[in-house]
PDB file of N, CA and C in Angstrom:
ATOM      1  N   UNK A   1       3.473  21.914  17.667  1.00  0.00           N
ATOM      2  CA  UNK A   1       4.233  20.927  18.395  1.00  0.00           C
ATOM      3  C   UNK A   1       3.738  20.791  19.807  1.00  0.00           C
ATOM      4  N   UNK A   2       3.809  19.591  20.377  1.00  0.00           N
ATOM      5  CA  UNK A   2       4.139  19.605  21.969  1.00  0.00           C
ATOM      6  C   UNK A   2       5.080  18.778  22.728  1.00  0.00           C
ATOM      7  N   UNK A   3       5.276  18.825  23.743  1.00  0.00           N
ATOM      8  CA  UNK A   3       6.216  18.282  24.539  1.00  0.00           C
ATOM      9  C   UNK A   3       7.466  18.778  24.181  1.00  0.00           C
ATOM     10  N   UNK A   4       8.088  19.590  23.690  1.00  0.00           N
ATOM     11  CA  UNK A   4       9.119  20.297  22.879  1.00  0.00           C
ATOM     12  C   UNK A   4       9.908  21.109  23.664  1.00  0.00           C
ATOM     13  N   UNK A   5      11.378  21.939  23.230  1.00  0.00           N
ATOM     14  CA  UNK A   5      11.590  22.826  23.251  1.00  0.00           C
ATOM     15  C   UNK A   5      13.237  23.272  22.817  1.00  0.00           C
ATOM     16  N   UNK A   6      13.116  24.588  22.230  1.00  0.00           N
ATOM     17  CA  UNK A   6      14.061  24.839  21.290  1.00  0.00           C
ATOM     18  C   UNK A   6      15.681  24.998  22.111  1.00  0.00           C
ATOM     19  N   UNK A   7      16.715  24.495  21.925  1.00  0.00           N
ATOM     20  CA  UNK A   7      18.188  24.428  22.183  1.00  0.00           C
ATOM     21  C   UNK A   7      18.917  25.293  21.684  1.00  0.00           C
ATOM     22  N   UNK A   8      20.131  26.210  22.124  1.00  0.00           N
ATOM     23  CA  UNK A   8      20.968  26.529  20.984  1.00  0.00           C
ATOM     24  C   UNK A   8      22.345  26.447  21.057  1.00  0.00           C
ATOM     25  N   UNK A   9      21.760  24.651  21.253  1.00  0.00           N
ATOM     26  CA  UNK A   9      23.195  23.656  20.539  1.00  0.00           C
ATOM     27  C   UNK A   9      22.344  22.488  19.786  1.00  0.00           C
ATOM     28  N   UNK A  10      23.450  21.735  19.095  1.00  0.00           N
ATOM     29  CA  UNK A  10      22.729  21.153  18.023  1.00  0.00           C
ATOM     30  C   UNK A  10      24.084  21.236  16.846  1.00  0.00           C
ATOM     31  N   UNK A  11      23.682  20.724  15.788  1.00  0.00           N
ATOM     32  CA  UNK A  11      24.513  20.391  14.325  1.00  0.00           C
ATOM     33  C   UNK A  11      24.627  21.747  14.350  1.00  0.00           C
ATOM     34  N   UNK A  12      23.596  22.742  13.870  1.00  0.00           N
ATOM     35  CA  UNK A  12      23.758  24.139  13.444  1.00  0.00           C
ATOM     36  C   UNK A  12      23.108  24.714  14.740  1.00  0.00           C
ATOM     37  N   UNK A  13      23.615  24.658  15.478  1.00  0.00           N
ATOM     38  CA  UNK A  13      23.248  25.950  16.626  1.00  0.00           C
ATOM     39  C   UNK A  13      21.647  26.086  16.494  1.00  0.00           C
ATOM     40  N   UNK A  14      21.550  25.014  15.996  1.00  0.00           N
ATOM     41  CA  UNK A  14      20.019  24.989  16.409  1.00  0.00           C
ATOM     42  C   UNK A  14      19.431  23.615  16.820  1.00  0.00           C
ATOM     43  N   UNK A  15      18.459  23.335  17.335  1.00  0.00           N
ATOM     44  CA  UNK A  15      17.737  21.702  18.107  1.00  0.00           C
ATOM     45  C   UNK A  15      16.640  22.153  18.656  1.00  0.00           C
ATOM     46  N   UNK A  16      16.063  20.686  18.221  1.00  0.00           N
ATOM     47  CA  UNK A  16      15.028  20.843  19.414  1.00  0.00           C
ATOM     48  C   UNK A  16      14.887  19.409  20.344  1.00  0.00           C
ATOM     49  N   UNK A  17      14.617  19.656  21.484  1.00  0.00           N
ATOM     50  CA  UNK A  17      14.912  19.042  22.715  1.00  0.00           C
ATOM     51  C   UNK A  17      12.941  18.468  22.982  1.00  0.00           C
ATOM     52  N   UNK A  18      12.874  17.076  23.021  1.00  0.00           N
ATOM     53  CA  UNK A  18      11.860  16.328  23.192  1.00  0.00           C
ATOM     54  C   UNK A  18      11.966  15.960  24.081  1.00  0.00           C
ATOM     55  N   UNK A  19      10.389  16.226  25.069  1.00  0.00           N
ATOM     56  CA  UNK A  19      10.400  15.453  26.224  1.00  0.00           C
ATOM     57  C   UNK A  19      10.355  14.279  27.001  1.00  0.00           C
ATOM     58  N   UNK A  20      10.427  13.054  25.445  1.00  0.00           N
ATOM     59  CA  UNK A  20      10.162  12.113  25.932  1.00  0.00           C
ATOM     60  C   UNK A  20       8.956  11.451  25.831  1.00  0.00           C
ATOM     61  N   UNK A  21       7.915  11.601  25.962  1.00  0.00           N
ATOM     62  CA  UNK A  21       6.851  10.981  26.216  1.00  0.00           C
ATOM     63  C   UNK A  21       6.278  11.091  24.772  1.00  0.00           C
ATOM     64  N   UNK A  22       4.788  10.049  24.646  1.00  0.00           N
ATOM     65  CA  UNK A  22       4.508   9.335  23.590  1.00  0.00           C
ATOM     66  C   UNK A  22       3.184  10.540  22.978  1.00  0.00           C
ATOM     67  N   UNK A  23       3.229  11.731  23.883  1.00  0.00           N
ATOM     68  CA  UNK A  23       2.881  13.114  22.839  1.00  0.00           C
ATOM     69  C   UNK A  23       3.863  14.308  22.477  1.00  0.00           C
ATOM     70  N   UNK A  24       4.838  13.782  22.892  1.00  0.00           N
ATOM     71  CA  UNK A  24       5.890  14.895  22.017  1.00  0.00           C
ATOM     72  C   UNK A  24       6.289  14.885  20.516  1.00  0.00           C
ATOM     73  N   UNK A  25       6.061  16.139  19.790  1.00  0.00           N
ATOM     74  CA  UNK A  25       5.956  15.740  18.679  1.00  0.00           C
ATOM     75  C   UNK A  25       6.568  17.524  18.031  1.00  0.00           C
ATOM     76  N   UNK A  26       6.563  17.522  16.649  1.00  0.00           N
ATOM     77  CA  UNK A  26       7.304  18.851  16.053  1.00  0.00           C
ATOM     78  C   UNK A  26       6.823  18.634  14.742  1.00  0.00           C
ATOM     79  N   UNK A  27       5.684  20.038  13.950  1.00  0.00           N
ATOM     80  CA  UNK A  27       5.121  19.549  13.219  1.00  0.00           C
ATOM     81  C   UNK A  27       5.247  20.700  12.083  1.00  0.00           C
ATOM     82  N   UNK A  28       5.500  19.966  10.875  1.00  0.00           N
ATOM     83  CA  UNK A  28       5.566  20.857   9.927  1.00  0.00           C
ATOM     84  C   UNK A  28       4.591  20.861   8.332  1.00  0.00           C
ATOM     85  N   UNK A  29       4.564  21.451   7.601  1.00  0.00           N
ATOM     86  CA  UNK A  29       3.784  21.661   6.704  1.00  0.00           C
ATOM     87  C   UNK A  29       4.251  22.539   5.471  1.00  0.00           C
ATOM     88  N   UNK A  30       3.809  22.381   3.827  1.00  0.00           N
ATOM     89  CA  UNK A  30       4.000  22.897   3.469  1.00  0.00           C
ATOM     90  C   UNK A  30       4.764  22.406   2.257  1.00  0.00           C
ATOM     91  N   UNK A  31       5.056  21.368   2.373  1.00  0.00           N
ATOM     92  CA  UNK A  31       6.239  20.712   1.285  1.00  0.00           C
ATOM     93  C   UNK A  31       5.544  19.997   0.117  1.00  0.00           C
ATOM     94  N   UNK A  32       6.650  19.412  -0.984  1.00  0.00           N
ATOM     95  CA  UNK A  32       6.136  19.426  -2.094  1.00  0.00           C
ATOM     96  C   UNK A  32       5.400  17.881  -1.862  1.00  0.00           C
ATOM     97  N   UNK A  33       3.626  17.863  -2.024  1.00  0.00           N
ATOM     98  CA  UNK A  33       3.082  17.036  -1.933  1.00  0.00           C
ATOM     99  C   UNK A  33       3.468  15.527  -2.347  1.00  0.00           C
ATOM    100  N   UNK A  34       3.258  14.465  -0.980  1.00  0.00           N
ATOM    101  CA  UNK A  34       3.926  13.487  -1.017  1.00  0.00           C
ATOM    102  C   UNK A  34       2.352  12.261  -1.517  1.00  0.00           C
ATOM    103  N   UNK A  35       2.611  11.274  -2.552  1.00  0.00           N
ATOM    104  CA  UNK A  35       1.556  10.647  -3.022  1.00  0.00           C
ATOM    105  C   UNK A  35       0.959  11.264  -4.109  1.00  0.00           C
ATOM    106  N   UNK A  36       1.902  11.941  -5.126  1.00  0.00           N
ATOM    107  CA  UNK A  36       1.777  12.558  -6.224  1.00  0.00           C
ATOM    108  C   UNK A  36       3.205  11.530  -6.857  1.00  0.00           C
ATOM    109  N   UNK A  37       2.818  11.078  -8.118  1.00  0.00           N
ATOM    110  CA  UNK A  37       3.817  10.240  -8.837  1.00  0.00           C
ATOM    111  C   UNK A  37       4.870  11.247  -9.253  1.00  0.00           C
ATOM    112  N   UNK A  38       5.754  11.033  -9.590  1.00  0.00           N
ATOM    113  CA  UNK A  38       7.413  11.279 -10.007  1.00  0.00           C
ATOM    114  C   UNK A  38       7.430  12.428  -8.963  1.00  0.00           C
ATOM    115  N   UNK A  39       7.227  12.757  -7.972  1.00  0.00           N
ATOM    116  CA  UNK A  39       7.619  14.095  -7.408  1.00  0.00           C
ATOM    117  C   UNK A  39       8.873  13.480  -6.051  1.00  0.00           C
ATOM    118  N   UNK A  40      10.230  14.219  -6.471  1.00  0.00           N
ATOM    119  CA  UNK A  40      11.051  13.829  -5.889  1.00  0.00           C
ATOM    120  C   UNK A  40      10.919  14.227  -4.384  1.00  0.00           C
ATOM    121  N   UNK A  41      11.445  13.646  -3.771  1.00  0.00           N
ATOM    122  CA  UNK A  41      12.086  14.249  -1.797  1.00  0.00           C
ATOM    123  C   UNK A  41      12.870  14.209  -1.628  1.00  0.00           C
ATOM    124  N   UNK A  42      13.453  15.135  -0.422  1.00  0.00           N
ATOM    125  CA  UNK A  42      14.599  14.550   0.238  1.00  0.00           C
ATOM    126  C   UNK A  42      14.321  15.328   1.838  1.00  0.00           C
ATOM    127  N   UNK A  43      15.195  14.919   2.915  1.00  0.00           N
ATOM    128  CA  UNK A  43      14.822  15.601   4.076  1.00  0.00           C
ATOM    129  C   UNK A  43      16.142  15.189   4.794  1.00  0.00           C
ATOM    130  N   UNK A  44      16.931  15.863   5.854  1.00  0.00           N
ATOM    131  CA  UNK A  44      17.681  15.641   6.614  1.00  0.00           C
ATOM    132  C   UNK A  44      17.452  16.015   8.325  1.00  0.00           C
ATOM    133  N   UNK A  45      18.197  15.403   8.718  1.00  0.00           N
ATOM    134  CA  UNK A  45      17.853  15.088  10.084  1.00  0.00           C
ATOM    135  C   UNK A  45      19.549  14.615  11.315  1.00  0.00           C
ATOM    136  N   UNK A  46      19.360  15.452  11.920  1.00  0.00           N
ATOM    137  CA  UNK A  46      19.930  14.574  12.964  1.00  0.00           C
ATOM    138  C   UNK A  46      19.517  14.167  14.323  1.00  0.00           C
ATOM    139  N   UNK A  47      20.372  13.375  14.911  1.00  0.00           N
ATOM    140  CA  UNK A  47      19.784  12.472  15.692  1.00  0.00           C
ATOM    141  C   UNK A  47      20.414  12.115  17.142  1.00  0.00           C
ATOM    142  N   UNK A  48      20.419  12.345  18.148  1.00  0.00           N
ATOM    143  CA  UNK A  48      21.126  11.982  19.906  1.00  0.00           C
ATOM    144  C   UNK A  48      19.987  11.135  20.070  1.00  0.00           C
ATOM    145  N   UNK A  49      18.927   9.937  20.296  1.00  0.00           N
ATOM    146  CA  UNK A  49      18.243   9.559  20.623  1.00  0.00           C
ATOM    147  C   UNK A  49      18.924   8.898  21.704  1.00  0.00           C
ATOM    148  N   UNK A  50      18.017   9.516  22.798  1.00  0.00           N
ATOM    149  CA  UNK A  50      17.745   8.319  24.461  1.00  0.00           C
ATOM    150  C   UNK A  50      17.586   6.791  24.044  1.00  0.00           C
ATOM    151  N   UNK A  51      16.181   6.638  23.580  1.00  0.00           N
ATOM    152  CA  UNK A  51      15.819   5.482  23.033  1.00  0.00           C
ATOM    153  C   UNK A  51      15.503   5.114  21.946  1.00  0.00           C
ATOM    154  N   UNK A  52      15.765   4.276  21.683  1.00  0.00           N
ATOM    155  CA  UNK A  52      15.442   3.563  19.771  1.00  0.00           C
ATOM    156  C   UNK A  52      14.212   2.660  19.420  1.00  0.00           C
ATOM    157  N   UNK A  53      12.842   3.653  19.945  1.00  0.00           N
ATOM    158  CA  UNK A  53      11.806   3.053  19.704  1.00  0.00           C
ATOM    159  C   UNK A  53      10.899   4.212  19.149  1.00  0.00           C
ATOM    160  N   UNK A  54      10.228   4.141  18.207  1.00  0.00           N
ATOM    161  CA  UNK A  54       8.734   4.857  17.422  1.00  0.00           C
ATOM    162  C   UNK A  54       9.172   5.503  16.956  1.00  0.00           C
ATOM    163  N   UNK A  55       8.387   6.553  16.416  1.00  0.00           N
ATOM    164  CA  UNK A  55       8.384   6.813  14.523  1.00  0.00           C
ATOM    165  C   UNK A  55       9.333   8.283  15.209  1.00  0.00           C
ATOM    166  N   UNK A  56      10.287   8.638  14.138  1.00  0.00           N
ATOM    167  CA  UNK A  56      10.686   9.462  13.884  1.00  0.00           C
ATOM    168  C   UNK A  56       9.919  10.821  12.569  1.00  0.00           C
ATOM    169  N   UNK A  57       9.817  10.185  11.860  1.00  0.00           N
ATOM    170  CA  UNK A  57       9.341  11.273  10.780  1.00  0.00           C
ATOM    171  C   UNK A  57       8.024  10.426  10.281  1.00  0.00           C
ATOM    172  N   UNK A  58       6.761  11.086  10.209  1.00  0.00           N
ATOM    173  CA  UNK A  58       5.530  10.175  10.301  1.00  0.00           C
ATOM    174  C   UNK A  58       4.779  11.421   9.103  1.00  0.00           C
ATOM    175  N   UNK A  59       4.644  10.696   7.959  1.00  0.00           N
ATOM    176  CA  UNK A  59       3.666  11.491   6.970  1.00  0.00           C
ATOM    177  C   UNK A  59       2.160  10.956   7.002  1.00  0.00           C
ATOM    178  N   UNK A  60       1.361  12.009   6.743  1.00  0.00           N
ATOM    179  CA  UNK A  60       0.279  11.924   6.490  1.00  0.00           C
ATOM    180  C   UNK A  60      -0.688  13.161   5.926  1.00  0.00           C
ATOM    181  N   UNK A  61      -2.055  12.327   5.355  1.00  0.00           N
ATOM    182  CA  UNK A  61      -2.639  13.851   4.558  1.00  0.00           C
ATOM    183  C   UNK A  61      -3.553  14.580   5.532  1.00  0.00           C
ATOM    184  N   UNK A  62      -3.552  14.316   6.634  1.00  0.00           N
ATOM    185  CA  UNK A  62      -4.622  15.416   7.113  1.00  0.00           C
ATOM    186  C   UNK A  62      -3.464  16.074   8.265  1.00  0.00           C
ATOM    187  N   UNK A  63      -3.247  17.243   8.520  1.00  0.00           N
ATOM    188  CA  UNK A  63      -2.754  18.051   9.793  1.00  0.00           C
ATOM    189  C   UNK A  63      -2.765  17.614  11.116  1.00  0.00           C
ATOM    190  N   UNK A  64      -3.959  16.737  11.581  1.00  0.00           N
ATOM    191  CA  UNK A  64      -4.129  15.573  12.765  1.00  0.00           C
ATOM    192  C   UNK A  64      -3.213  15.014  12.720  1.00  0.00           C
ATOM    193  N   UNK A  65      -2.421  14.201  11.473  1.00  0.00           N
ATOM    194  CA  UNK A  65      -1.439  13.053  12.005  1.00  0.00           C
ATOM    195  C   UNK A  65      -2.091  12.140  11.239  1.00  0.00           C
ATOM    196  N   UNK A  66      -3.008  12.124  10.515  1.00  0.00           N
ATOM    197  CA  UNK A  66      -3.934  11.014   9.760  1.00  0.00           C
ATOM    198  C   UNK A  66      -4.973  11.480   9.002  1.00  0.00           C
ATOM    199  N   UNK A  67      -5.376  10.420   7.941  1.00  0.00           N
ATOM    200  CA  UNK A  67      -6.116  11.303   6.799  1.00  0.00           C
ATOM    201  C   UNK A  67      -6.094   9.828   5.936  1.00  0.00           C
ATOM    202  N   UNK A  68      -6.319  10.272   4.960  1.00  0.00           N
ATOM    203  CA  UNK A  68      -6.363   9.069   3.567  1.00  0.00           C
ATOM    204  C   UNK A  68      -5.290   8.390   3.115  1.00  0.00           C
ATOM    205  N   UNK A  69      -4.188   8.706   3.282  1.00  0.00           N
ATOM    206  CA  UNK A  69      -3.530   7.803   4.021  1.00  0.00           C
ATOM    207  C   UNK A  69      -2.248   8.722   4.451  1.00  0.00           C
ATOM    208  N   UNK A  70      -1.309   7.830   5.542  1.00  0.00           N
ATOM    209  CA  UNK A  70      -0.946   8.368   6.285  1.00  0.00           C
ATOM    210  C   UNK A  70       0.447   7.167   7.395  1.00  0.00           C
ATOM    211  N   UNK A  71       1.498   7.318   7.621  1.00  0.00           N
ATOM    212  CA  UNK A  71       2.863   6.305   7.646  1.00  0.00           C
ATOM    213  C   UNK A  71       4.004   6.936   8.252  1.00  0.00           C
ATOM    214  N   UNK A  72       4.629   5.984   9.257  1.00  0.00           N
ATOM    215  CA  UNK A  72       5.727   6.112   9.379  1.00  0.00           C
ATOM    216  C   UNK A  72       7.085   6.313   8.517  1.00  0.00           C
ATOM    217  N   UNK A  73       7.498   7.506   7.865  1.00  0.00           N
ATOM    218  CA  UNK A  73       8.614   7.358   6.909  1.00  0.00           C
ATOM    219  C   UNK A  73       9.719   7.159   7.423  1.00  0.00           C
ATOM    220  N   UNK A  74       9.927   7.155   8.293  1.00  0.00           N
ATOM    221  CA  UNK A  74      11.581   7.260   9.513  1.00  0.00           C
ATOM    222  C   UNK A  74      11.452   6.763  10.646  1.00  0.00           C
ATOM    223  N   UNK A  75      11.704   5.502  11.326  1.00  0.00           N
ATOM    224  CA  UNK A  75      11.448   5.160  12.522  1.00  0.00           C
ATOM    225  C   UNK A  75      12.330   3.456  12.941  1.00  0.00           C
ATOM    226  N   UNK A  76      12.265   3.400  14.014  1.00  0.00           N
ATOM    227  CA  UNK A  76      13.333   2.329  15.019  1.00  0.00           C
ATOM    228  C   UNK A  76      11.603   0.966  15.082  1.00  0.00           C
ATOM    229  N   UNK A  77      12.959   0.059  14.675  1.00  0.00           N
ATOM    230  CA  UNK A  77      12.096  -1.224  14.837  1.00  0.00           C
ATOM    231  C   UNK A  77      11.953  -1.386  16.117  1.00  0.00           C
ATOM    232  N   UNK A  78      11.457  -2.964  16.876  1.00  0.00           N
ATOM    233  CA  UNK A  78      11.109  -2.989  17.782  1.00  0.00           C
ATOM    234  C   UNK A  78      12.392  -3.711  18.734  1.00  0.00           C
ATOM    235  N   UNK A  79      13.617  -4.102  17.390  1.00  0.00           N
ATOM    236  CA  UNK A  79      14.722  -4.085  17.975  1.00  0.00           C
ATOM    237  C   UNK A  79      16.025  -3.194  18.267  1.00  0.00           C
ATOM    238  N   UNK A  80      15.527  -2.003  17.831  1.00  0.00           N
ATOM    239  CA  UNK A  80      16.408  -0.532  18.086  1.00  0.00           C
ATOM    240  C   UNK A  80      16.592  -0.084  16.317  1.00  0.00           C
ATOM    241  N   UNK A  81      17.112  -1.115  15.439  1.00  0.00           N
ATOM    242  CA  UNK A  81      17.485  -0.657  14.146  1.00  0.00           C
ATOM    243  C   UNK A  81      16.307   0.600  13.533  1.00  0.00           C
ATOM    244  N   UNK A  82      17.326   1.086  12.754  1.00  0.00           N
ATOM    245  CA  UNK A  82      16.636   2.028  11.810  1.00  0.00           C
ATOM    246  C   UNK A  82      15.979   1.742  10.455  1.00  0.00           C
ATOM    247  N   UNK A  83      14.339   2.183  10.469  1.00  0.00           N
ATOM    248  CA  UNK A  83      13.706   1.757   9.627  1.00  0.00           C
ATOM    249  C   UNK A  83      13.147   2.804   8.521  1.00  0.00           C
ATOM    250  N   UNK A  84      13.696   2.129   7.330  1.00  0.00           N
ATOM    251  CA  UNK A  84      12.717   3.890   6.228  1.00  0.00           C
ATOM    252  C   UNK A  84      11.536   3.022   5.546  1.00  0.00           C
ATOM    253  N   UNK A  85      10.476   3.708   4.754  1.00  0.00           N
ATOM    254  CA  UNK A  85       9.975   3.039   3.798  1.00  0.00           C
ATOM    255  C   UNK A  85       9.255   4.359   3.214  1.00  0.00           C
ATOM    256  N   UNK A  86       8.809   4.053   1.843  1.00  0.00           N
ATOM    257  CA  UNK A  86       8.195   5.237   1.229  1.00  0.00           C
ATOM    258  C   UNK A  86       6.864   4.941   0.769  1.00  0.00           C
ATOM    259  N   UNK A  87       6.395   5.888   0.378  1.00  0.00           N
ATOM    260  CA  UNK A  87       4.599   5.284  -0.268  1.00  0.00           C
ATOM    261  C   UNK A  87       5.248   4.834  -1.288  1.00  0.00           C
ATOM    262  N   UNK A  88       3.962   3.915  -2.097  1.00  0.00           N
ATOM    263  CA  UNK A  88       3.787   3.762  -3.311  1.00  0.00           C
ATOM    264  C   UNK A  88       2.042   3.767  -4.034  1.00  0.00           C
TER     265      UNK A  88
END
């Protein structure tokens, strides 16, 4: 991760606190491969957002942030609303 840092308040006594800027980020790995047919997901999240702009939850196949392919799954349009979409 960067621009980060861990809270202990939050839903469960736990958060993490973003600094804002357009390299803060919190990165994880490890889950059941996404762009494999019938393989289910699910993910939860909560949310205090300052502002209602750019990607919230952003998949992709390489560890960089990009790879073969690679998408915003969770993120605020350019008019604040909340936007999902999934591969296909």
């Amino acid at each position: 991760g960067s621009s980060y840092s861990t809270v202990s308040s939050g839903r469960l006594l736990q958060a993490i606190s973003f600094a804002g800027t357009a390299s803060s980020y919190f990165q994880a790995s490890g889950f059941t491969p996404f762009g494999v047919n019938n393989q289910a997901f699910s993910f939860s999240l909560w949310l205090q957002p300052q502002v209602r702009s750019g990607s919230l939850v952003h998949l992709s196949a390489g560890s960089n942030g990009v790879g073969s392919w690679c998408f915003s799954l969770l993120g605020f349009a350019s008019n604040g609303t909340l936007v999902a979409q999934v591969y296909n």
